[in-house]
N, C-alpha and C. Protein backbone atom coordinates (compact mmCIF):
# COMPACT_ATOMS: atom_id res chain seq x y z
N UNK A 1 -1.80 -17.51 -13.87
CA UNK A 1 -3.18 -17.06 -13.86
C UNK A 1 -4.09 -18.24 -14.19
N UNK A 2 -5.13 -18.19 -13.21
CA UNK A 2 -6.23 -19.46 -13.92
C UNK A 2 -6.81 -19.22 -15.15
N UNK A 3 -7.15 -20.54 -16.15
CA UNK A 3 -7.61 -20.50 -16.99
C UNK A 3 -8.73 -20.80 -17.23
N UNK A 4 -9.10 -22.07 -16.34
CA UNK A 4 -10.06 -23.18 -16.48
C UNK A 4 -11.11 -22.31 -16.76
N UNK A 5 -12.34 -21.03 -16.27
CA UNK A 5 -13.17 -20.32 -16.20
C UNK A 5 -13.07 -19.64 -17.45
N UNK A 6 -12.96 -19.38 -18.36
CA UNK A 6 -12.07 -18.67 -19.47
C UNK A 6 -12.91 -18.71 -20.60
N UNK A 7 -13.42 -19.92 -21.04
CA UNK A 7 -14.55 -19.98 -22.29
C UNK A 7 -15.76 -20.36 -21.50
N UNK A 8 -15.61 -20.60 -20.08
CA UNK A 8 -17.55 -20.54 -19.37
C UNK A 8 -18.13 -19.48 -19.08
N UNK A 9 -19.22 -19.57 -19.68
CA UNK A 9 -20.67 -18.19 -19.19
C UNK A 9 -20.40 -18.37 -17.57
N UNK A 10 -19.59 -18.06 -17.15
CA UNK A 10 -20.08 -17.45 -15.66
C UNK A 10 -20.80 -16.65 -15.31
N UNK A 11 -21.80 -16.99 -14.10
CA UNK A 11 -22.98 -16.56 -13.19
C UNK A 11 -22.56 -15.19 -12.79
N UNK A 12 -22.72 -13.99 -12.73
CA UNK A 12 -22.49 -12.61 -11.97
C UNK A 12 -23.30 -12.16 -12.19
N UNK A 13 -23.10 -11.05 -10.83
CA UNK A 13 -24.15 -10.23 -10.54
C UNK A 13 -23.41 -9.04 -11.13
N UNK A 14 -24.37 -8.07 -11.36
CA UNK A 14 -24.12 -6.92 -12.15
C UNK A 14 -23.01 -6.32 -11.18
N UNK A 15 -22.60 -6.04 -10.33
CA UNK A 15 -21.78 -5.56 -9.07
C UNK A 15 -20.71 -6.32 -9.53
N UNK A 16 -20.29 -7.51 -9.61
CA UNK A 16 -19.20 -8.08 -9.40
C UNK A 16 -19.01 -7.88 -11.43
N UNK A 17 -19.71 -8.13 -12.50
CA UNK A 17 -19.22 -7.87 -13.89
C UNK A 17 -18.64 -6.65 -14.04
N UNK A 18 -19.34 -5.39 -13.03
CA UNK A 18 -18.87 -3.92 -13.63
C UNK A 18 -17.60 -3.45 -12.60
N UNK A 19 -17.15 -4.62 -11.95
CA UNK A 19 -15.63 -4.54 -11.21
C UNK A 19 -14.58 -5.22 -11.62
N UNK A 20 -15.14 -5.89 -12.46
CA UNK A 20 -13.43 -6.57 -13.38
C UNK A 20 -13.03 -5.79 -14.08
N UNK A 21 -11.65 -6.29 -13.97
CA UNK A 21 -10.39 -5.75 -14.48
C UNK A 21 -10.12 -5.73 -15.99
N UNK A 22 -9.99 -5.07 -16.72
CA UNK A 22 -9.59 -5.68 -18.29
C UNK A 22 -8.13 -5.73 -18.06
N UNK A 23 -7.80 -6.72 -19.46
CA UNK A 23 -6.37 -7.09 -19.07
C UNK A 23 -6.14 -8.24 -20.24
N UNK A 24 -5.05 -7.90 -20.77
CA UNK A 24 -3.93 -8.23 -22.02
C UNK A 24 -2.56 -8.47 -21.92
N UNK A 25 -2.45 -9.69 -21.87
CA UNK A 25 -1.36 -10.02 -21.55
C UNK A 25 -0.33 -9.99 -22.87
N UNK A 26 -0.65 -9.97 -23.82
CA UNK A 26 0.57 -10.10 -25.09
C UNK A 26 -0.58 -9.52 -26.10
N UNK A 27 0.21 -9.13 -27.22
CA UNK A 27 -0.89 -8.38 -28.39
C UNK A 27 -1.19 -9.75 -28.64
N UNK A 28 -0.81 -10.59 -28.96
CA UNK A 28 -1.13 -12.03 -29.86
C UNK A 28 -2.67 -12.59 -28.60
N UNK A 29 -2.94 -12.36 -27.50
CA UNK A 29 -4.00 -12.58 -26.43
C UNK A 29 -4.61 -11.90 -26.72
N UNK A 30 -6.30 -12.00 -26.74
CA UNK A 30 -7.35 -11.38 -27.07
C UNK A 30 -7.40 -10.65 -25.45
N UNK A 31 -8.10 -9.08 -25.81
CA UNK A 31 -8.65 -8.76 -24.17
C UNK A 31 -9.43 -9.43 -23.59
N UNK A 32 -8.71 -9.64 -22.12
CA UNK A 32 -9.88 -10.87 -21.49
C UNK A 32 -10.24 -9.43 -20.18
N UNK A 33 -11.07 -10.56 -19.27
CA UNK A 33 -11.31 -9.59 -18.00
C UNK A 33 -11.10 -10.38 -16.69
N UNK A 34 -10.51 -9.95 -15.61
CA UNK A 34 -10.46 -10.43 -14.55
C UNK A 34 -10.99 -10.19 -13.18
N UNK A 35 -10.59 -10.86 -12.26
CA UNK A 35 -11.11 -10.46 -10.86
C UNK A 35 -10.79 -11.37 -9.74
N UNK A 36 -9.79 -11.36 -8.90
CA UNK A 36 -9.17 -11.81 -8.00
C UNK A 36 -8.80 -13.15 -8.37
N UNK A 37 -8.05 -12.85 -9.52
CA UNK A 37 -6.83 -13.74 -10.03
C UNK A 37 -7.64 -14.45 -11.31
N UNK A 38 -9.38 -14.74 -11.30
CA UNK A 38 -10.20 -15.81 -12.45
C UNK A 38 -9.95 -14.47 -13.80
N UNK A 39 -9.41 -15.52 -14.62
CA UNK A 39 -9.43 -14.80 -16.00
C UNK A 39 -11.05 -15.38 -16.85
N UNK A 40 -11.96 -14.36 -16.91
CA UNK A 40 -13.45 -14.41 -17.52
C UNK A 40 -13.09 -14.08 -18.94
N UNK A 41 -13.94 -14.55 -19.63
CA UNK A 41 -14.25 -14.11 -21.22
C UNK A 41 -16.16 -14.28 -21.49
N UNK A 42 -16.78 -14.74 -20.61
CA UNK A 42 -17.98 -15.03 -21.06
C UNK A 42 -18.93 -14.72 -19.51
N UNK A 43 -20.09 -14.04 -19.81
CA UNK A 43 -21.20 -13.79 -18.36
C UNK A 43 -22.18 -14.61 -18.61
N UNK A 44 -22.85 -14.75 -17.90
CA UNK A 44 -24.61 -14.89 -17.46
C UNK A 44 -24.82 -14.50 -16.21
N UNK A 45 -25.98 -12.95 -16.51
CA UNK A 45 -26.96 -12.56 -15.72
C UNK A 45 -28.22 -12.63 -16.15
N UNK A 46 -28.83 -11.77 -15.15
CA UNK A 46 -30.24 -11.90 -14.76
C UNK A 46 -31.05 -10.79 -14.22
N UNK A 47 -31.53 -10.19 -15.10
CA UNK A 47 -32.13 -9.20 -14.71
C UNK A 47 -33.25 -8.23 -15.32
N UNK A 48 -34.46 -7.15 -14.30
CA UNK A 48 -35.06 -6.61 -15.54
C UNK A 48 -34.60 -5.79 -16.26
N UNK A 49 -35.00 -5.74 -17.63
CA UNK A 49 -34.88 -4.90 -18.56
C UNK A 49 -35.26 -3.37 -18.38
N UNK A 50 -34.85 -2.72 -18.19
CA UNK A 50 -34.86 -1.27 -17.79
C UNK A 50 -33.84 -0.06 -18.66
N UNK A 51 -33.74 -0.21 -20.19
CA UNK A 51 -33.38 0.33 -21.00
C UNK A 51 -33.45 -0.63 -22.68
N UNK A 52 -33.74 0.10 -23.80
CA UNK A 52 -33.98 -0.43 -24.84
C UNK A 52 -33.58 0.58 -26.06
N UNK A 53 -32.49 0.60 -26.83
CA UNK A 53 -32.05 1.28 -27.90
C UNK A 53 -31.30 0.52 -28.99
N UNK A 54 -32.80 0.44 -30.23
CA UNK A 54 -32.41 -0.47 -31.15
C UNK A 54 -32.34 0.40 -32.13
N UNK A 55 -31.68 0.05 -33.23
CA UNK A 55 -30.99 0.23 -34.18
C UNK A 55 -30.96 -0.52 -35.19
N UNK A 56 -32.31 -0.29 -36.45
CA UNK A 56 -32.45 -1.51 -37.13
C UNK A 56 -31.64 -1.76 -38.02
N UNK A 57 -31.12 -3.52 -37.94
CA UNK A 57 -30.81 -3.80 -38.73
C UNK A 57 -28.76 -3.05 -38.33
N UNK A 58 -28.55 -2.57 -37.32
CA UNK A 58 -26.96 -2.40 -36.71
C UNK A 58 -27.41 -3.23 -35.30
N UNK A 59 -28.08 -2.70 -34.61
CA UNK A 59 -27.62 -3.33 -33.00
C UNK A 59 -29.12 -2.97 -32.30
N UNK A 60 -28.78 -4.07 -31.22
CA UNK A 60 -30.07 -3.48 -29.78
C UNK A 60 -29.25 -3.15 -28.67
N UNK A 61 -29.08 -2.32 -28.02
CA UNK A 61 -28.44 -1.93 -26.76
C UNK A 61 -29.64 -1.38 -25.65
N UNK A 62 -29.26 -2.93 -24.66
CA UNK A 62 -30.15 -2.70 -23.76
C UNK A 62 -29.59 -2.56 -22.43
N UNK A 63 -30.12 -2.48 -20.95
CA UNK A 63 -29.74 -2.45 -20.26
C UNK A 63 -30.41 -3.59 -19.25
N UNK A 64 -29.63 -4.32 -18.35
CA UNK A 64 -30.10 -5.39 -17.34
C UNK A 64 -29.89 -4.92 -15.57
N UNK A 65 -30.82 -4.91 -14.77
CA UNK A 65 -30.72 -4.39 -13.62
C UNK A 65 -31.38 -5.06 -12.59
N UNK A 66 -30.36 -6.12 -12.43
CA UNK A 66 -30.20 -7.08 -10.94
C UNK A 66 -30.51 -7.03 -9.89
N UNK A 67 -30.34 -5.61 -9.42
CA UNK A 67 -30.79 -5.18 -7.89
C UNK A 67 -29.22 -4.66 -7.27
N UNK A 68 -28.06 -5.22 -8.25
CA UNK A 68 -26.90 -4.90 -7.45
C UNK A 68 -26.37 -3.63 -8.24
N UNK A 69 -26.93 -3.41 -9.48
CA UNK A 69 -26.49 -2.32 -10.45
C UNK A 69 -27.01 -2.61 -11.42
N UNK A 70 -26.22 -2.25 -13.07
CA UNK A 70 -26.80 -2.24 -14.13
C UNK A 70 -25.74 -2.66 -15.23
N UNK A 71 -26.06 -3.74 -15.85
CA UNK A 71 -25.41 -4.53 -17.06
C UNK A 71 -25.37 -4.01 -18.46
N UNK A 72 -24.38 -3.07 -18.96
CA UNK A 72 -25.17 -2.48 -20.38
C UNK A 72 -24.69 -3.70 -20.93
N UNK A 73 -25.75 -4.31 -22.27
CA UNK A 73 -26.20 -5.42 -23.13
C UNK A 73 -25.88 -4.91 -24.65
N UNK A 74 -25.31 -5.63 -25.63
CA UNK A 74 -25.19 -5.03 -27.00
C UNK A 74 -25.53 -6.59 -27.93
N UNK A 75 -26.76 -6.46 -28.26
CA UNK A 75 -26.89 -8.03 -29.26
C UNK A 75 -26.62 -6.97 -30.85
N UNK A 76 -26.07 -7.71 -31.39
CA UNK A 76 -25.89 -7.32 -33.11
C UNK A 76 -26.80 -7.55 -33.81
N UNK A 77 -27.24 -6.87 -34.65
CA UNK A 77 -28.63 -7.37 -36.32
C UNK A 77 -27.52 -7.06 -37.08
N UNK A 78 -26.38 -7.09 -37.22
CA UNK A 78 -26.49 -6.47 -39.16
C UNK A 78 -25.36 -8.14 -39.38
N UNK A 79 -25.87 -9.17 -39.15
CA UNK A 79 -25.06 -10.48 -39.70
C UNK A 79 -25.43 -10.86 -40.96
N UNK A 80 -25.93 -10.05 -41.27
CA UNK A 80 -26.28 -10.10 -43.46
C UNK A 80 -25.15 -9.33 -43.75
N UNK A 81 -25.26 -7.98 -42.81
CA UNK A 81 -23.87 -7.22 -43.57
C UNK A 81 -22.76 -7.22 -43.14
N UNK A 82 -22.40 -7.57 -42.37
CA UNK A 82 -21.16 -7.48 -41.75
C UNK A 82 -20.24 -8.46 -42.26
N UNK A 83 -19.15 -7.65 -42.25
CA UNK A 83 -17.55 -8.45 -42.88
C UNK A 83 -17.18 -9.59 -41.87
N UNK A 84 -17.27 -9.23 -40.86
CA UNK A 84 -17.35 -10.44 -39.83
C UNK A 84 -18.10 -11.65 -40.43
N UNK A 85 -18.82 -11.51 -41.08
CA UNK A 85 -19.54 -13.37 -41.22
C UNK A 85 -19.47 -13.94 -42.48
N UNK A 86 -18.61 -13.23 -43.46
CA UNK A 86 -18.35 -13.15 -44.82
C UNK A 86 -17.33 -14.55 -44.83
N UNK A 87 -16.55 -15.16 -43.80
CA UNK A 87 -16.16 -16.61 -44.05
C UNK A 87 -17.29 -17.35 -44.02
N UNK A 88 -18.26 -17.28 -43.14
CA UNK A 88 -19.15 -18.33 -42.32
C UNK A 88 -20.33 -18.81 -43.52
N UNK A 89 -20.67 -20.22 -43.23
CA UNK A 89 -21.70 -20.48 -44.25
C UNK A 89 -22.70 -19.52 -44.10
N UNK A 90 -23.31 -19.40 -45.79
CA UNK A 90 -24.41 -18.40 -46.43
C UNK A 90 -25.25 -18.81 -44.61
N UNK A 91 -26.36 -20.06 -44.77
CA UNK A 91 -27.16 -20.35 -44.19
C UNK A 91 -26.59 -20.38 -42.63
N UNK A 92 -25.51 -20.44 -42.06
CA UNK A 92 -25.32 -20.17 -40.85
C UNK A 92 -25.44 -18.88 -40.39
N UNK A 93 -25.26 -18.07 -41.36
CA UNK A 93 -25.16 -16.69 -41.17
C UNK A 93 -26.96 -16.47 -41.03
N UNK A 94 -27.76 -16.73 -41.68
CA UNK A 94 -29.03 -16.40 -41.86
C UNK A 94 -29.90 -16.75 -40.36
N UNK A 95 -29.22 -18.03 -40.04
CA UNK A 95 -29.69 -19.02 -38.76
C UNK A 95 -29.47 -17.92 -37.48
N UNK A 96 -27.88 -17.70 -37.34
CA UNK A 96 -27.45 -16.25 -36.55
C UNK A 96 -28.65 -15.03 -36.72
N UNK A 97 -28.53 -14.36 -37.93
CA UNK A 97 -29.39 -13.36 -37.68
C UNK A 97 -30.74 -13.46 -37.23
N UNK A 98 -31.43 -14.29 -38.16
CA UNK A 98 -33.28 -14.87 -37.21
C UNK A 98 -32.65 -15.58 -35.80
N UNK A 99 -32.17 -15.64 -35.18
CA UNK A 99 -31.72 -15.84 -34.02
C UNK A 99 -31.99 -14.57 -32.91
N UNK A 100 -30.99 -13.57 -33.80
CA UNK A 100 -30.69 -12.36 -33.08
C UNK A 100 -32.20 -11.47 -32.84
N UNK A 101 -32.64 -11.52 -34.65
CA UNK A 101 -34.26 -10.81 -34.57
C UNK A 101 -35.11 -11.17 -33.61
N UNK A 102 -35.37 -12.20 -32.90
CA UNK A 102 -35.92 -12.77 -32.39
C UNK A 102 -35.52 -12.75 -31.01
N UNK A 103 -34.32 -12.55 -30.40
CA UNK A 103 -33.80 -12.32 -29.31
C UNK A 103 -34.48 -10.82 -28.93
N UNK A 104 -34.11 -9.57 -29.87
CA UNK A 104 -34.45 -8.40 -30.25
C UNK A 104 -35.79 -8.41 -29.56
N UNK A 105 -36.81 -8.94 -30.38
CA UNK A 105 -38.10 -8.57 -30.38
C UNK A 105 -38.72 -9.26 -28.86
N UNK A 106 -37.90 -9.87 -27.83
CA UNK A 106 -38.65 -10.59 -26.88
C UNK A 106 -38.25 -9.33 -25.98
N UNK A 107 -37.26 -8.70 -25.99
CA UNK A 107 -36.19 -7.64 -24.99
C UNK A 107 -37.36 -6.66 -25.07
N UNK A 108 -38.11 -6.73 -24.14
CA UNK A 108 -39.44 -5.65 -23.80
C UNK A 108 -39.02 -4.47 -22.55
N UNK A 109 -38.91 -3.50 -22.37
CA UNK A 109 -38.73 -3.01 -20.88
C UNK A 109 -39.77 -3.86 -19.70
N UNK A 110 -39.13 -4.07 -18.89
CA UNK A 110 -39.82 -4.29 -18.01
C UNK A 110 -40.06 -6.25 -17.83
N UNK A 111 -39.53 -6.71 -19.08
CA UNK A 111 -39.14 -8.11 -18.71
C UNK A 111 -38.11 -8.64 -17.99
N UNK A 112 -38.29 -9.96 -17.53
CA UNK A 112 -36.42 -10.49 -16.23
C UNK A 112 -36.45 -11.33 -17.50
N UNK A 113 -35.26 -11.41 -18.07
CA UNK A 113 -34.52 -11.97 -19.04
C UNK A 113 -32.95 -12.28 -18.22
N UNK A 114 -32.46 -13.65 -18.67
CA UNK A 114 -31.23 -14.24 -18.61
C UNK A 114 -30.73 -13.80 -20.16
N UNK A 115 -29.57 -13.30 -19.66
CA UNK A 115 -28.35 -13.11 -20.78
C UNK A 115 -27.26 -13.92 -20.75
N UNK A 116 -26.77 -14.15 -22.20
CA UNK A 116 -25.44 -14.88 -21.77
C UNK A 116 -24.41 -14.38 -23.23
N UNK A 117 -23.09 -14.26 -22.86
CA UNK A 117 -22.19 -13.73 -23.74
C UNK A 117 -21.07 -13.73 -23.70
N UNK A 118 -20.48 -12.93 -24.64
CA UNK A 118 -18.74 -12.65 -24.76
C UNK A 118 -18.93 -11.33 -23.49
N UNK A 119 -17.53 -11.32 -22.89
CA UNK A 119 -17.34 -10.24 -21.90
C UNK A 119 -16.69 -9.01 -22.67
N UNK A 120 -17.22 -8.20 -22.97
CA UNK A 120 -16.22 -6.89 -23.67
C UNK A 120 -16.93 -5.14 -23.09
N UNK A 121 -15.74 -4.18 -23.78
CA UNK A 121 -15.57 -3.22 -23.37
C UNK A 121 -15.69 -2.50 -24.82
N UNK A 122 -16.98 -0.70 -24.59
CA UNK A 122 -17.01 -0.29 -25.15
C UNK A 122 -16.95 1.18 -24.56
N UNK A 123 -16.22 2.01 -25.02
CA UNK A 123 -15.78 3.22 -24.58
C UNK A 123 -15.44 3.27 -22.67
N UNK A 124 -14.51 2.23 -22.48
CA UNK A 124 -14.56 1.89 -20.84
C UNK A 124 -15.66 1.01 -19.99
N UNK A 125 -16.78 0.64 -20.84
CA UNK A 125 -17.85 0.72 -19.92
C UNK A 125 -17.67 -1.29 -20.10
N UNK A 126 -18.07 -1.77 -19.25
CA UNK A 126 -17.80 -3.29 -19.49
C UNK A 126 -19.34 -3.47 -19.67
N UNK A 127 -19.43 -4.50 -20.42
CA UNK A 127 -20.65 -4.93 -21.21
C UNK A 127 -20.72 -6.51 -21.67
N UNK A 128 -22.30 -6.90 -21.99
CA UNK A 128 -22.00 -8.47 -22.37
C UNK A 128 -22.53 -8.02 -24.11
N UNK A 129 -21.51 -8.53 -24.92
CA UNK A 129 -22.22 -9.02 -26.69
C UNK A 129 -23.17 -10.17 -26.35
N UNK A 130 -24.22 -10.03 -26.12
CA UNK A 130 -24.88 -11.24 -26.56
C UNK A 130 -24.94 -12.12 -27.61
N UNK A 131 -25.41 -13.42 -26.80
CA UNK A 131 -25.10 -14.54 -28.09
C UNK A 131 -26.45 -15.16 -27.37
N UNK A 132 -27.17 -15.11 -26.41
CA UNK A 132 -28.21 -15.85 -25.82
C UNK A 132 -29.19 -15.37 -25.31
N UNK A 133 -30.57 -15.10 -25.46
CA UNK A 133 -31.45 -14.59 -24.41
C UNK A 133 -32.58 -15.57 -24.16
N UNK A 134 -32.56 -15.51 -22.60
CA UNK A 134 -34.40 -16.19 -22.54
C UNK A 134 -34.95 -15.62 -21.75
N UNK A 135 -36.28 -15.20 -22.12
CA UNK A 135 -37.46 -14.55 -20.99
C UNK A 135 -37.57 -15.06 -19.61
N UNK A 136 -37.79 -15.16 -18.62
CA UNK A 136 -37.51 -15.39 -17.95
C UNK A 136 -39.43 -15.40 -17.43
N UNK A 137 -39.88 -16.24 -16.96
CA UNK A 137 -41.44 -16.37 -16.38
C UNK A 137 -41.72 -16.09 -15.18
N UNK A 138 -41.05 -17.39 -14.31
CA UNK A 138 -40.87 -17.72 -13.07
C UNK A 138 -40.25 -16.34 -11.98
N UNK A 139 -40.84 -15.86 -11.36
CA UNK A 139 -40.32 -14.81 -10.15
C UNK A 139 -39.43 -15.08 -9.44
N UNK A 140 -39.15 -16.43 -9.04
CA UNK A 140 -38.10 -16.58 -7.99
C UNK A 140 -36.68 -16.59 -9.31
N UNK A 141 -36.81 -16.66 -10.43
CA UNK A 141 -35.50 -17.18 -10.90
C UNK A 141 -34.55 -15.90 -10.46
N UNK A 142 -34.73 -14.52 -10.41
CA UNK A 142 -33.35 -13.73 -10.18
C UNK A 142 -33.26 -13.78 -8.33
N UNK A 143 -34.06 -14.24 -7.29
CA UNK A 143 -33.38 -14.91 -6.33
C UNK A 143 -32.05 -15.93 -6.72
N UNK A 144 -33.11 -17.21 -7.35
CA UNK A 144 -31.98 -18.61 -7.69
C UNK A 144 -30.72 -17.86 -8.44
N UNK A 145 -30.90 -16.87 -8.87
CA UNK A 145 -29.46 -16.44 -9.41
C UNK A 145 -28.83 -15.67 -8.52
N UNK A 146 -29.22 -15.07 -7.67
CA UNK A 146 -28.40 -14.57 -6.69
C UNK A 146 -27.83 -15.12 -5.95
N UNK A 147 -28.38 -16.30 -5.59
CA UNK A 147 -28.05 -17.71 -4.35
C UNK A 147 -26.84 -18.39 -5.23
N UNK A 148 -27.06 -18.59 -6.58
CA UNK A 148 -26.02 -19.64 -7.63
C UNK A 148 -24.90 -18.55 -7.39
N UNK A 149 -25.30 -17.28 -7.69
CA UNK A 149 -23.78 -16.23 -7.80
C UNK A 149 -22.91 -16.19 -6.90
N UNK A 150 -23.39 -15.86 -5.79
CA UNK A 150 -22.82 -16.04 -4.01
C UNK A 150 -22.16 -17.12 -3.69
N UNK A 151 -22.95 -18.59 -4.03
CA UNK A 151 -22.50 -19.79 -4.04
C UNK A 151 -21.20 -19.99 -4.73
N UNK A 152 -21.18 -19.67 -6.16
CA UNK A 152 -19.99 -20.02 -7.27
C UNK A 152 -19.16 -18.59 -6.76
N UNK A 153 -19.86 -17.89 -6.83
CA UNK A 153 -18.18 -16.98 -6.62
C UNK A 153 -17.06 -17.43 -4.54
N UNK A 154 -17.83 -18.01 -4.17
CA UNK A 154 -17.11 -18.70 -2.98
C UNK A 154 -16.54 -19.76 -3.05
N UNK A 155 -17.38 -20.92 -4.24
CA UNK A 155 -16.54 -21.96 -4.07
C UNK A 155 -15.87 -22.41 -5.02
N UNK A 156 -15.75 -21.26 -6.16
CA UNK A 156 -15.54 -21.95 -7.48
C UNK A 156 -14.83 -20.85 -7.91
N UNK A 157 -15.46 -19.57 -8.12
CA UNK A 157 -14.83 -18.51 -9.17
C UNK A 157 -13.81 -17.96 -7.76
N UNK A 158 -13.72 -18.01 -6.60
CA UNK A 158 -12.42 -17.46 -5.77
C UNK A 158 -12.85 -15.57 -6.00
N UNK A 159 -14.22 -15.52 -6.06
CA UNK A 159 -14.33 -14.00 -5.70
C UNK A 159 -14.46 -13.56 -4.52
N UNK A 160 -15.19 -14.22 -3.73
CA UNK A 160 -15.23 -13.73 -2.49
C UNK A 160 -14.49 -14.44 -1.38
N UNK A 161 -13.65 -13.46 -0.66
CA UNK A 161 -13.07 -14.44 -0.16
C UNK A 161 -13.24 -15.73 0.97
N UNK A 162 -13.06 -16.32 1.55
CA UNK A 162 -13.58 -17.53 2.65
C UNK A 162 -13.69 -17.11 3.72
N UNK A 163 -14.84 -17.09 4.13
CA UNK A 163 -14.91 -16.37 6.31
C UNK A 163 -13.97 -17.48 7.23
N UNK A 164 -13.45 -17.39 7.92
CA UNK A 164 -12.56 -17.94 9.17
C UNK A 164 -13.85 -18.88 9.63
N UNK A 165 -15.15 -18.30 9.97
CA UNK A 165 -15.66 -18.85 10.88
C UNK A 165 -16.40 -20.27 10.50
């Protein structure tokens, strides 16, 4: 199985993220996700915001909608409380959360925001944890991401397959 793709934010369109495969190869392997043979662990899309359910101070669960479907989004707030960050320095932990608040508060309905994240699964449904957001200004950018997606999944990620002609 390829690896190389494995810790990169790969480019997808909401269509091609909510068709991979989950898949575990040994308990000691974290769940990764696949799709015509590329083993993914990390996305970046692009799309408007067209759902918003926050949860202060636990989570924001939003939704991203490309034009090809719909990306459910889960960024975390509770990195003050959570046992998860209880190794990590005091002040890294603090840096993370005003990170996240701030990610939070830009996620408006109706904005094109780029996401980028861990690839995971919650009650079946495939989803990105965010770790990245930026507003997005410019109108043409979810074209340029449709053109980059098409592009990399032909010549790089081996999703689509090669025309004869």
């Amino acid at each position: 199985m390829e690896h190389s793709l494995y810790n990169t934010h790969v480019k997808l369109l909401a269509f091609d993220l909510n068709s991979l495969t989950q898949t575990s190869s040994s308990s000691s392997d974290p769940i990764s996700f696949s799709r015509n043979g590329a083993l993914l662990s990390r996305a970046e899309t692009v799309g408007t915001v067209t759902s918003r359910d926050l949860k202060p101070n636990k989570f924001l669960r939003f939704t991203i909608d490309d034009g090809t479907g719909c990306v459910s989004c889960i960024l975390w707030l509770n990195q003050l409380s959570s046992p998860y960050f209880s190794r990590r320095s005091p002040p890294d932990v603090r840096l993370i959360a005003q990170h996240a608040l701030r990610f939070a508060a830009e996620i408006k309905l109706g904005v094109v925001a780029r996401v980028r994240g861990k690839i995971t699964s919650y009650r079946g449904v495939t989803q990105i944890t965010v770790s990245d957001v930026v507003i997005e200004r410019d109108p043409n950018v979810e074209m340029l991401h449709w053109l980059d997606c098409i592009r990399l999944a032909r010549k790089v990620y081996n999703i689509i397959p090669h025309s004869n002609k």
